[in-house]
N, C-alpha and C. Protein backbone atom coordinates (compact mmCIF):
# COMPACT_ATOMS: atom_id res chain seq x y z
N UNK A 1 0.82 -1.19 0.00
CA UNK A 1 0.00 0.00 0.00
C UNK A 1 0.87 1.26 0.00
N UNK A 2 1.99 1.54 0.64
CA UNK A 2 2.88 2.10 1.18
C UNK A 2 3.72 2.75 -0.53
N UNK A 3 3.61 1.84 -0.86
CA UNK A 3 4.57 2.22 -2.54
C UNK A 3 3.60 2.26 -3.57
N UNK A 4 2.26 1.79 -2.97
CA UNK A 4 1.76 2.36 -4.33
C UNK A 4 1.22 3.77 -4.82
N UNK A 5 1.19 4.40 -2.65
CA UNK A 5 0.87 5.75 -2.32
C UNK A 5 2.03 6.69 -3.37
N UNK A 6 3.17 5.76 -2.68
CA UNK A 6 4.43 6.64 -3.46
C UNK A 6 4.33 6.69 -4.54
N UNK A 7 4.28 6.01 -5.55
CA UNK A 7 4.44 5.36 -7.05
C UNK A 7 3.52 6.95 -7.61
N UNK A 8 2.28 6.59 -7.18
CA UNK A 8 0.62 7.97 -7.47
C UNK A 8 1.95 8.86 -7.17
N UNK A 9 1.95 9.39 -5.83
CA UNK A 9 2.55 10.59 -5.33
C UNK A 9 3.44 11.23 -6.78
N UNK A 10 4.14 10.22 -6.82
CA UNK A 10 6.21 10.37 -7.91
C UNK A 10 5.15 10.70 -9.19
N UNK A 11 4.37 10.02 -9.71
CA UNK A 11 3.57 10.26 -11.02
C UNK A 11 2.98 11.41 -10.88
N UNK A 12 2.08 12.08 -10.36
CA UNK A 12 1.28 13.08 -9.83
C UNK A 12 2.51 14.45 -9.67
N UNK A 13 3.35 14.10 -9.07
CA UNK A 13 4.87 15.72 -8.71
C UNK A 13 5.23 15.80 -10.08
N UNK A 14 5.42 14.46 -10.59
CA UNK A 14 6.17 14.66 -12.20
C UNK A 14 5.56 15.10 -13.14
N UNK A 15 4.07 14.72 -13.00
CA UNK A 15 3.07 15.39 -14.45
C UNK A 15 3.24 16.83 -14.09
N UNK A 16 2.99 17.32 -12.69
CA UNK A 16 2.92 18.76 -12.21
C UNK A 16 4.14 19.68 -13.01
N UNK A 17 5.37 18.72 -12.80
CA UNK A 17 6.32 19.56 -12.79
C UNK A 17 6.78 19.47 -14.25
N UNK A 18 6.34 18.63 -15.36
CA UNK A 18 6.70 18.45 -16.83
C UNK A 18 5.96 19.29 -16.92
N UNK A 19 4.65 19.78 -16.34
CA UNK A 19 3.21 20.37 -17.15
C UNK A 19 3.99 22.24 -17.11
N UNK A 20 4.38 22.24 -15.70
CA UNK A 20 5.12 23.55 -15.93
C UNK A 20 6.33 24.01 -16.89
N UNK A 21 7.43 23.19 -16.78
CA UNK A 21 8.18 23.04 -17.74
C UNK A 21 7.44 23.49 -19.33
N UNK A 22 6.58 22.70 -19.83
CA UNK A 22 6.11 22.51 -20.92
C UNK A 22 5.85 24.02 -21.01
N UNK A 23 4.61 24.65 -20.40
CA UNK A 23 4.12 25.56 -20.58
C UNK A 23 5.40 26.87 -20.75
N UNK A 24 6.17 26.70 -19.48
CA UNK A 24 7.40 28.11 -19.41
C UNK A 24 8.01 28.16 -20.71
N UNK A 25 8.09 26.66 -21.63
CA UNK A 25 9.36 26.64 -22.91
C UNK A 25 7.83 27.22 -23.73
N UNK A 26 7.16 26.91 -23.52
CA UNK A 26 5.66 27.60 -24.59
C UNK A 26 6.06 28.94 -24.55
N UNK A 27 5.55 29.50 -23.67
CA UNK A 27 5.25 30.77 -23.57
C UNK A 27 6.23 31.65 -23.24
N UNK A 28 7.44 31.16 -22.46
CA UNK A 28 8.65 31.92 -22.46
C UNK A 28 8.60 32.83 -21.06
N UNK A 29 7.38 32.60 -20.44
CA UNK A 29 7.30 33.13 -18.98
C UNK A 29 7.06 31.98 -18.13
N UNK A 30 7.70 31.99 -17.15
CA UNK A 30 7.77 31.29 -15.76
C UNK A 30 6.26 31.92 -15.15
N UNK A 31 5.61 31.05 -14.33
CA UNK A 31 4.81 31.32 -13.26
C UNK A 31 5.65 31.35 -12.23
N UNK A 32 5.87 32.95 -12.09
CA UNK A 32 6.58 33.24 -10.71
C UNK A 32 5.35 33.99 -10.21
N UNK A 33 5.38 33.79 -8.53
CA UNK A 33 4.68 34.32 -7.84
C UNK A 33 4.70 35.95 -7.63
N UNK A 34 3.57 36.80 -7.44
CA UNK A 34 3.93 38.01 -7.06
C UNK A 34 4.33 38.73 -5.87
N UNK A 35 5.01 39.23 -5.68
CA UNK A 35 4.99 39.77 -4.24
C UNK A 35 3.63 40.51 -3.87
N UNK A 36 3.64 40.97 -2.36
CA UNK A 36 2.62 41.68 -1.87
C UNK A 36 2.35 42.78 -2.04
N UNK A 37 4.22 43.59 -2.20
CA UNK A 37 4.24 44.86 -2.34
C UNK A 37 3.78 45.50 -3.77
N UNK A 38 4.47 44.37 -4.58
CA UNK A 38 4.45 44.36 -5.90
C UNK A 38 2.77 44.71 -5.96
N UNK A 39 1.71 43.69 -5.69
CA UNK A 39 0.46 44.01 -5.59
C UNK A 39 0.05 44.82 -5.15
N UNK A 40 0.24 45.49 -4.18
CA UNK A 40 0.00 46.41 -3.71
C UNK A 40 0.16 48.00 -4.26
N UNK A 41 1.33 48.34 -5.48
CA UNK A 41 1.48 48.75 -6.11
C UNK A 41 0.63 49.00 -7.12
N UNK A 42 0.17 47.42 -7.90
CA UNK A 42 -0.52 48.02 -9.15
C UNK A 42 -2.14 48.18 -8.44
N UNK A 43 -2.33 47.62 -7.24
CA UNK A 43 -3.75 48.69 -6.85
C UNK A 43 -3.60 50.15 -6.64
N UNK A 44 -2.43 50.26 -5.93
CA UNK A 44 -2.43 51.83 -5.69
C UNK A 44 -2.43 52.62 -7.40
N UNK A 45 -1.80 51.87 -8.07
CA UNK A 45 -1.94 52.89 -9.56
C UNK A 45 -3.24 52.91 -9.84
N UNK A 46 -3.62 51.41 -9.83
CA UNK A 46 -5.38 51.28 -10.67
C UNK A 46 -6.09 52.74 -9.49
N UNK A 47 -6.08 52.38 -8.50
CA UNK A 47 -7.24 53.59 -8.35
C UNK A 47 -6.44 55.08 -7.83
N UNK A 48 -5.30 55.42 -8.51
CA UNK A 48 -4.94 56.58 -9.13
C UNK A 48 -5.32 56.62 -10.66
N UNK A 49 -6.18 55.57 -11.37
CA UNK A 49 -6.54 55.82 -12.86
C UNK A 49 -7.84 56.03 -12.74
N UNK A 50 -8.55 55.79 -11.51
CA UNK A 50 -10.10 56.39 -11.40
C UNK A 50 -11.16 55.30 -12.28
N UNK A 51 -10.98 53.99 -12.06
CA UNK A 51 -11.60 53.08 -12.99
C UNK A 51 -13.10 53.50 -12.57
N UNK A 52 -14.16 52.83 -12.98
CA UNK A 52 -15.52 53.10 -12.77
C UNK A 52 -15.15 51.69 -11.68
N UNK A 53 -16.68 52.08 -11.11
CA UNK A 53 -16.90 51.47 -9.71
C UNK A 53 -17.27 49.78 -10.17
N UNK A 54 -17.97 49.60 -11.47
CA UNK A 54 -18.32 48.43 -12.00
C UNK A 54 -17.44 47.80 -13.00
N UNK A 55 -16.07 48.35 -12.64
CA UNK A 55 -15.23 47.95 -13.76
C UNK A 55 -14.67 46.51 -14.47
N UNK A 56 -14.20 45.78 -15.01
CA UNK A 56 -13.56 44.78 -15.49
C UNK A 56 -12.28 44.67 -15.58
N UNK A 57 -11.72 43.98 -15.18
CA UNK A 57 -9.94 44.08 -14.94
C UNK A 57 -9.56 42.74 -15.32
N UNK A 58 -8.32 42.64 -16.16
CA UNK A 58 -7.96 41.74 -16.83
C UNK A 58 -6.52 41.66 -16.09
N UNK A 59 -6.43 40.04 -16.17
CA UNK A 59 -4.90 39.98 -15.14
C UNK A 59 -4.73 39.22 -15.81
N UNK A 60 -3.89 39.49 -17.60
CA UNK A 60 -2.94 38.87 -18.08
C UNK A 60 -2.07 37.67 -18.03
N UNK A 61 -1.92 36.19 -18.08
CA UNK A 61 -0.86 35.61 -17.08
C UNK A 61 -1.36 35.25 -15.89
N UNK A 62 -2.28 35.07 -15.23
CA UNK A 62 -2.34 35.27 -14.22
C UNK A 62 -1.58 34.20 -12.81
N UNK A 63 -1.63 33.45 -13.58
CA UNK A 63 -0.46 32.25 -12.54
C UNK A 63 -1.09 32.10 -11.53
N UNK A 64 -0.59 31.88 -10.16
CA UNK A 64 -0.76 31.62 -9.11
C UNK A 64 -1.77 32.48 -8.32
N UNK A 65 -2.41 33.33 -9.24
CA UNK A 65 -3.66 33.82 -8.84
C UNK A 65 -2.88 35.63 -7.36
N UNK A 66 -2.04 35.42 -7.28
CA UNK A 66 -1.70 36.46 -6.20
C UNK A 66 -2.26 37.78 -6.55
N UNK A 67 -2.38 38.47 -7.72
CA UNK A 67 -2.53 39.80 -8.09
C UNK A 67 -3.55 39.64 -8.24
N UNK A 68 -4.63 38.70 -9.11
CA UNK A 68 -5.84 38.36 -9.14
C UNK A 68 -6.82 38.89 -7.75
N UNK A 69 -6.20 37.79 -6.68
CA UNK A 69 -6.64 38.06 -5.30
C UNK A 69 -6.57 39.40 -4.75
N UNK A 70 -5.38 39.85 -4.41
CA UNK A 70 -5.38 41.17 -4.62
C UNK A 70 -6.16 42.70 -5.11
N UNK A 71 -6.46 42.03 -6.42
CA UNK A 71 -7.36 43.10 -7.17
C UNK A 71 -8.85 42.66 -6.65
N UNK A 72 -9.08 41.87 -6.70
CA UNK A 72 -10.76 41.32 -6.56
C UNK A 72 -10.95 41.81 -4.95
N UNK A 73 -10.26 41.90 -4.05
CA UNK A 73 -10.15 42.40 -2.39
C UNK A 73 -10.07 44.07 -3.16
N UNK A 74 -9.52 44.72 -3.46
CA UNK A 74 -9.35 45.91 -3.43
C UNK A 74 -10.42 46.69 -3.88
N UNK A 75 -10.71 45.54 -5.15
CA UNK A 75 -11.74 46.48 -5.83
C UNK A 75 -13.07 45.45 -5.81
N UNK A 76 -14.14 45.45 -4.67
CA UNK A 76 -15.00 44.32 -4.41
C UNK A 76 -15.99 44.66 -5.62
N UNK A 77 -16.13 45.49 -6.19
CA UNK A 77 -17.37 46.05 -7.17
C UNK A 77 -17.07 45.79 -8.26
N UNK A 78 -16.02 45.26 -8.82
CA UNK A 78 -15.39 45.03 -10.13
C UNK A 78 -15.53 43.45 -10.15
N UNK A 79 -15.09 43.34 -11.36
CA UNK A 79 -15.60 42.15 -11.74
C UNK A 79 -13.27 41.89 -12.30
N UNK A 80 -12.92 40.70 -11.93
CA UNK A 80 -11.49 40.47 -11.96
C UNK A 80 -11.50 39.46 -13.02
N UNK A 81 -11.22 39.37 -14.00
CA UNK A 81 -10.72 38.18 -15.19
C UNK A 81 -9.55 37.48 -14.84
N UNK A 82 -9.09 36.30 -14.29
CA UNK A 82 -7.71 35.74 -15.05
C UNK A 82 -7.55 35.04 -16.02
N UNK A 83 -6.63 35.19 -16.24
CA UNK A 83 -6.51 34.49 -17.79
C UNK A 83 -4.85 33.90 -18.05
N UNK A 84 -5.02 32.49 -17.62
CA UNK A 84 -4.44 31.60 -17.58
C UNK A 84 -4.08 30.22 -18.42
N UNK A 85 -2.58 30.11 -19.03
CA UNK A 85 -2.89 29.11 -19.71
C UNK A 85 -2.20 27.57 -19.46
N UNK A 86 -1.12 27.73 -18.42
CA UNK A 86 -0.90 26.57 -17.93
C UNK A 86 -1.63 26.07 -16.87
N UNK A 87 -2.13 24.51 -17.08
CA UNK A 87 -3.11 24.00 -16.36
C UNK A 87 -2.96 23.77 -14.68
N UNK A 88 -1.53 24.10 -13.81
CA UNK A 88 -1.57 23.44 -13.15
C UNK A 88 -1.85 25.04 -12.21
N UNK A 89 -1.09 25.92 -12.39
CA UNK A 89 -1.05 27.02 -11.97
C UNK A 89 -2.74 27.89 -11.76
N UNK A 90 -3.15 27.86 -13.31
CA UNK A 90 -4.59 27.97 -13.50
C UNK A 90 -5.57 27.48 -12.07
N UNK A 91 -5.58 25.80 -12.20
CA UNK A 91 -6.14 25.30 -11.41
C UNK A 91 -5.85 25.93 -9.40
N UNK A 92 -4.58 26.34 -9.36
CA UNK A 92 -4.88 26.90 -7.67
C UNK A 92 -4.85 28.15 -8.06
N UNK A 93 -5.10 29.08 -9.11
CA UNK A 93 -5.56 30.36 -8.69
C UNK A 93 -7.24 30.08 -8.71
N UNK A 94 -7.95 29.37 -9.44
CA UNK A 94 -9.05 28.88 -9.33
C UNK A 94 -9.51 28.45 -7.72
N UNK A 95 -8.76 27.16 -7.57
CA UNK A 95 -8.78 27.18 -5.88
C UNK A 95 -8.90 28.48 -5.14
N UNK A 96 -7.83 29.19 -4.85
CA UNK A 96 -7.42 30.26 -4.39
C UNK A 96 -8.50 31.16 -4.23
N UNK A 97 -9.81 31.59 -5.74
CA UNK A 97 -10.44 32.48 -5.51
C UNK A 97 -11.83 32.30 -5.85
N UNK A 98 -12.18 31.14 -5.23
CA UNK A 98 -13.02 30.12 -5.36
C UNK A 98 -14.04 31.29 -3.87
N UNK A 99 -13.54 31.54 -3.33
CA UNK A 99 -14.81 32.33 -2.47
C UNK A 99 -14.88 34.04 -2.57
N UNK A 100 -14.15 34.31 -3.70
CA UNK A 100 -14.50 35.63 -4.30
C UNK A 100 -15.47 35.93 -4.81
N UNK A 101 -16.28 36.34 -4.85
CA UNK A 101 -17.65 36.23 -6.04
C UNK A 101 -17.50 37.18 -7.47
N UNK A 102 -16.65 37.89 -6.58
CA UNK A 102 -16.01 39.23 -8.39
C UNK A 102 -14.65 38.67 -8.91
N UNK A 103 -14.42 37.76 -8.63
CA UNK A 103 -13.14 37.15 -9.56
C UNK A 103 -13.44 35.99 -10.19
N UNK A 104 -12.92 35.83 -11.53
CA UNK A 104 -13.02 34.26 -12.12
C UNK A 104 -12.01 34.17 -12.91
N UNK A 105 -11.46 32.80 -13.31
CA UNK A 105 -10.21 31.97 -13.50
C UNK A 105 -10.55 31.55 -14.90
N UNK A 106 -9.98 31.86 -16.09
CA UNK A 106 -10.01 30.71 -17.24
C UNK A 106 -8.69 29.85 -17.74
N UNK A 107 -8.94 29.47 -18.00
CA UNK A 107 -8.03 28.58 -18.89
C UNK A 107 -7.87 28.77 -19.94
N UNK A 108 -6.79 29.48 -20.52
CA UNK A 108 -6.97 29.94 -21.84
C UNK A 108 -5.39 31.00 -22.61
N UNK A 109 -5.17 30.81 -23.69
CA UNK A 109 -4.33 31.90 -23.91
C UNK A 109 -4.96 32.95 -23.72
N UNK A 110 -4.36 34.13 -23.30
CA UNK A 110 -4.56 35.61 -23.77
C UNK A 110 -4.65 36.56 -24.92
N UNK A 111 -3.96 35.64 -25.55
CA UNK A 111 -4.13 36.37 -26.70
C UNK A 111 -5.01 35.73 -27.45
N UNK A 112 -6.05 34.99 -27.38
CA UNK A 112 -7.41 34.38 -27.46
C UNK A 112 -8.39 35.02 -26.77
N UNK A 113 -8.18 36.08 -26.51
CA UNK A 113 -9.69 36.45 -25.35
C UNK A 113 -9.72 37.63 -26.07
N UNK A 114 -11.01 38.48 -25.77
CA UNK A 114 -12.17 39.61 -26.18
C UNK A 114 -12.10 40.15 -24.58
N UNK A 115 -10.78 41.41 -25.31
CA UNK A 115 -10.64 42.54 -23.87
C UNK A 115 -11.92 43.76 -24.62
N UNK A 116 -12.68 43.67 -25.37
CA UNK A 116 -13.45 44.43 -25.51
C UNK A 116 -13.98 45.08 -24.31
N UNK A 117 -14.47 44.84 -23.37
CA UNK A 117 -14.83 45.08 -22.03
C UNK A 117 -13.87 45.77 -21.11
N UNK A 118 -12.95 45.28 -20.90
CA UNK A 118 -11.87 45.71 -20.05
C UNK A 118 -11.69 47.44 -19.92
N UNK A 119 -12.02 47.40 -18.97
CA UNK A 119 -11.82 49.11 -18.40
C UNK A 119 -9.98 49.11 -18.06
N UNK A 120 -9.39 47.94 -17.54
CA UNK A 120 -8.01 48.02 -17.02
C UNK A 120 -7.38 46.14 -17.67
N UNK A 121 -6.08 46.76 -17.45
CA UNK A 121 -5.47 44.87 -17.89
C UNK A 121 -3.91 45.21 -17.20
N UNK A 122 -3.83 43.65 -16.42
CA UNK A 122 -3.04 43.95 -15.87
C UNK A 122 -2.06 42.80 -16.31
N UNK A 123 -0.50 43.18 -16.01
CA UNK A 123 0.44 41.74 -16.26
C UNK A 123 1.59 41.73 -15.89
N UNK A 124 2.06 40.84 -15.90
CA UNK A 124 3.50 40.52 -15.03
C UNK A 124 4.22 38.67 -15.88
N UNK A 125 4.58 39.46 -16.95
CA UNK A 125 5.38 39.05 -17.34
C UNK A 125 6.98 39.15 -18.17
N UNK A 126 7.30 38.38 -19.05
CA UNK A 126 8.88 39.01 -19.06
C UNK A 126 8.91 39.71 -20.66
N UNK A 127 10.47 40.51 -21.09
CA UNK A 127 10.70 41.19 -22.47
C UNK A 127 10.28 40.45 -23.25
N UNK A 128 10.16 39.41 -23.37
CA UNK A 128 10.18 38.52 -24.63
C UNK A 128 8.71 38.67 -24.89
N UNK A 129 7.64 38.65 -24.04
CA UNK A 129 6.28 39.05 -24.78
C UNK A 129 6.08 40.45 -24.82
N UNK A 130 6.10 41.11 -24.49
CA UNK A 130 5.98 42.42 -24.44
C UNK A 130 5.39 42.97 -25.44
N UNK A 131 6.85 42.91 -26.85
CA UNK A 131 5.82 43.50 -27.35
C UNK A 131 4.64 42.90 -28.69
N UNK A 132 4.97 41.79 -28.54
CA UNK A 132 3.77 41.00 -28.69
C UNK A 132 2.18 41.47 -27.96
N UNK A 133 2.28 41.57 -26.86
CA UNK A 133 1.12 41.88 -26.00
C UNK A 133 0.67 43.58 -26.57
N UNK A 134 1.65 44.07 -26.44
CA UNK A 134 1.61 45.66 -27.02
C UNK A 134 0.71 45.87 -28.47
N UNK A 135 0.87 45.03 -29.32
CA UNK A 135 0.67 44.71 -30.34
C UNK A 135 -0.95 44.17 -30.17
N UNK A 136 -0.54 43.41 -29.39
CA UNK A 136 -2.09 42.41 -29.19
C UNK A 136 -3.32 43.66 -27.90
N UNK A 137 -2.36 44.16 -27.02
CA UNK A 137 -3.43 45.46 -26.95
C UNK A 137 -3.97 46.98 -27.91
N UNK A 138 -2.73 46.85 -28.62
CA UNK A 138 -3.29 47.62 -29.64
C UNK A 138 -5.01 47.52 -30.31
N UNK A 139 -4.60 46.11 -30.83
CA UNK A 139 -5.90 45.47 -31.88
C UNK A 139 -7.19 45.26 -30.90
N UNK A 140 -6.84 45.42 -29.48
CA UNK A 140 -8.02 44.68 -28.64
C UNK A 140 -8.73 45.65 -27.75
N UNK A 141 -8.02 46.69 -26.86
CA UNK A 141 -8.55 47.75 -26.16
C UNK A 141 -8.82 48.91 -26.48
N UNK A 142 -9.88 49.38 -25.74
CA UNK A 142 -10.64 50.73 -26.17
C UNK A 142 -9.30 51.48 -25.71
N UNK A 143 -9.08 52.51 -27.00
CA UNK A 143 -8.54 54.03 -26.20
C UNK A 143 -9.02 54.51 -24.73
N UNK A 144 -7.62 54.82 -23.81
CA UNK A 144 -7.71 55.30 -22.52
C UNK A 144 -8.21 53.86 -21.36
N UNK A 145 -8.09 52.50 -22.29
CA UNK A 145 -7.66 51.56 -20.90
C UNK A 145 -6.50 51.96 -20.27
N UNK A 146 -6.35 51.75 -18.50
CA UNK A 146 -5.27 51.34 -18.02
C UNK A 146 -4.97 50.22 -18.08
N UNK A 147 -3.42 49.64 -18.45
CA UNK A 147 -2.74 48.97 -18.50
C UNK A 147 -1.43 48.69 -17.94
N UNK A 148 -1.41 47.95 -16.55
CA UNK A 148 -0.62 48.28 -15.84
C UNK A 148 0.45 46.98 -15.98
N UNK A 149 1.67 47.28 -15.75
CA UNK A 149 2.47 46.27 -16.19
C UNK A 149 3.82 45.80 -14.60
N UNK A 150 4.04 45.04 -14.43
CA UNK A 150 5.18 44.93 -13.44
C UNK A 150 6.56 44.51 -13.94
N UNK A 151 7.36 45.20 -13.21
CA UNK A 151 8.65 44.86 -13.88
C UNK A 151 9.63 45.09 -15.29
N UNK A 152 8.34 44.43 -16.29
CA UNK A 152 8.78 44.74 -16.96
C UNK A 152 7.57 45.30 -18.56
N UNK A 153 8.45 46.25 -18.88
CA UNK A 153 7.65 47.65 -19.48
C UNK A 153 7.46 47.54 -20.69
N UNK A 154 6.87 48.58 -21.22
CA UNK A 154 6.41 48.50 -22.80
C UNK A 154 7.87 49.33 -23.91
N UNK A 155 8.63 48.53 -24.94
CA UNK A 155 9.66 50.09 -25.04
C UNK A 155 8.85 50.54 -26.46
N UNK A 156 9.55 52.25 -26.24
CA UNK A 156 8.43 53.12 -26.75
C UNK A 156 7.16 53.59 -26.37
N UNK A 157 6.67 53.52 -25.17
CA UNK A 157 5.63 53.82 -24.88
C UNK A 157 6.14 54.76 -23.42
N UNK A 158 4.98 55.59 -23.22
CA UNK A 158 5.27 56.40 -22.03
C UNK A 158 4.26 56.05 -21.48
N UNK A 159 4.36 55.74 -19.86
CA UNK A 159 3.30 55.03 -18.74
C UNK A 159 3.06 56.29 -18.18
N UNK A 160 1.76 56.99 -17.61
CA UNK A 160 1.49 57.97 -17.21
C UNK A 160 1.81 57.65 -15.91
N UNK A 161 2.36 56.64 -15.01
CA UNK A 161 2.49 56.65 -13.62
C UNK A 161 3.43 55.72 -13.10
N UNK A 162 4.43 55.55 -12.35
CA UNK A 162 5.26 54.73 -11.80
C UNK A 162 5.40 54.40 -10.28
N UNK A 163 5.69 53.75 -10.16
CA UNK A 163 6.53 52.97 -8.54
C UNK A 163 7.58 52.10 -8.66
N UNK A 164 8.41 52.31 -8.30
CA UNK A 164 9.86 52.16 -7.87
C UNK A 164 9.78 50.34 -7.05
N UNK A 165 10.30 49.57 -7.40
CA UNK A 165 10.50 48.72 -6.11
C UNK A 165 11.74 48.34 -6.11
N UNK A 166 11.57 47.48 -4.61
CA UNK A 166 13.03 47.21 -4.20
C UNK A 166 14.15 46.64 -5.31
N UNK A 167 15.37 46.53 -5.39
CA UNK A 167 15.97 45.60 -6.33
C UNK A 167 15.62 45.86 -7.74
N UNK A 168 16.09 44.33 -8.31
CA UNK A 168 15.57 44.05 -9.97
C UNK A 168 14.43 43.98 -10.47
N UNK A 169 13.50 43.44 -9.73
CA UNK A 169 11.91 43.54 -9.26
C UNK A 169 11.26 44.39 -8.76
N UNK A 170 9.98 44.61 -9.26
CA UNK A 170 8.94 45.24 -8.28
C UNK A 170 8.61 46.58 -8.76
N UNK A 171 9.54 46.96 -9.63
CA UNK A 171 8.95 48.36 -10.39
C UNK A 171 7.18 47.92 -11.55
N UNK A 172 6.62 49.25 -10.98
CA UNK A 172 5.35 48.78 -11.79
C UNK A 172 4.93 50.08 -12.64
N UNK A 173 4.79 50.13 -13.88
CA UNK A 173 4.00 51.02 -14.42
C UNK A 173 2.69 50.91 -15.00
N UNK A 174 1.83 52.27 -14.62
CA UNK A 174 0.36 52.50 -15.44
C UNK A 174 0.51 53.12 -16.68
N UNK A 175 0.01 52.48 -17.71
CA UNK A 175 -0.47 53.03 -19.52
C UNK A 175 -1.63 53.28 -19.05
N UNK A 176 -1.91 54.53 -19.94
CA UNK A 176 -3.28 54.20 -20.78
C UNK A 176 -3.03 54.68 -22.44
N UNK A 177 -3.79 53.13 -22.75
CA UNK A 177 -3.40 52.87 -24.03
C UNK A 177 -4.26 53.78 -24.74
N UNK A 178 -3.53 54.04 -25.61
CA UNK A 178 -2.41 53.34 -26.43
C UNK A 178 -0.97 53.72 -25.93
N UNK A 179 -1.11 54.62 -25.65
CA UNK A 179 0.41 55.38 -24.55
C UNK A 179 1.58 55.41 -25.68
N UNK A 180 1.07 55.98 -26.45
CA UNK A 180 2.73 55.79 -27.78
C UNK A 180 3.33 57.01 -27.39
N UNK A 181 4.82 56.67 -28.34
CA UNK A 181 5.70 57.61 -28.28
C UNK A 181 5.99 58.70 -26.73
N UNK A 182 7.34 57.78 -26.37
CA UNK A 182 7.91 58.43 -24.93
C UNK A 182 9.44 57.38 -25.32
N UNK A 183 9.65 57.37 -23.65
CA UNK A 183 11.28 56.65 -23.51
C UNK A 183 11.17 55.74 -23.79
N UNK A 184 12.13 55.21 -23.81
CA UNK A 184 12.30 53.06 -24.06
C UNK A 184 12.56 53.16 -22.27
N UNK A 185 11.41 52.02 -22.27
CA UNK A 185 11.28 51.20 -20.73
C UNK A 185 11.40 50.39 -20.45
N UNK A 186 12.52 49.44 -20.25
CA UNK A 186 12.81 48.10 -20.75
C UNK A 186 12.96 47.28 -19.23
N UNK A 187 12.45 47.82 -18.41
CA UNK A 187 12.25 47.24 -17.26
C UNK A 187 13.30 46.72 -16.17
């Protein structure tokens, strides 16, 4: 009984941990967790952008659900999107915000979804999508979304608002798109 617990267990850590693998060489971003401060940050920008009280907020990437949580607590009247495409990560931000009633979890690329709606979009991921996403908010959001980014930035674009964080990490900037022509921000 004892090894067959193990045997499940060793099969079950390994699908987990190929399934991440798989996805990071996909997409070229790691599901790294967010910090607090870090979160804490892109709320303080979002409501220095004055969203409406019934707004829609898109959390890009959303991974491990931390900023998700975050936003859906801050802003209880809004309605929080994640949008997630590796399955394992997906599944505990799902867990995670399973007793939110203004947040919900998909499974899905991002660059497959209808931000038509989106008053704000948020993300935290690395240079290599960037400006892919830039591109892909171009074609997708209304003029004058906020679009808040961590770490790492849009180049060519000027963010109407910043915060500083500790280290290599944790700097966050607010767009509102389309936000063209300013410095290169390369995070």
């Amino acid at each position: 009984m004892h090894l067959a617990f193990s045997v499940v267990m060793l099969a079950a850590v390994s699908s987990v941990c190929l399934s991440l693998l798989f996805f990071h060489a996909l997409t070229r971003v790691p599901s790294w967790p967010l910090a607090k401060s870090e979160a804490a940050d892109v709320v303080a920008l979002l409501r220095d952008a004055n969203l409406p009280r019934s707004a829609v907020i898109y959390d890009l990437g959303c991974g491990w659900g931390s900023l998700l949580i975050a936003l859906a607590k801050a802003f209880p009247e809004t309605h929080v999107k994640g949008v997630e495409i590796s399955p394992f990560p997906c599944f505990v931000a799902t867990l995670r915000t399973r007793n939110l009633p203004n947040a919900s979890v998909v499974r899905k690329n991002f660059y497959k979804c209808d931000l038509a709606d989106a008053e704000a979009v948020t993300c935290y991921l690395m240079p290599s999508a960037m400006p892919r996403l830039s591109k892909f908010l171009d074609e997708s959001v209304r003029p004058g979304t906020a679009v808040v980014t961590v770490t790492f930035w849009f180049r060519g674009r000027s963010p109407k608002a910043m915060k500083d964080g500790p280290g290599l990490r944790g700097a966050v900037a607010l767009y509102v798109w389309p936000a063209m022509s300013g410095p290169d921000h390369t995070g």
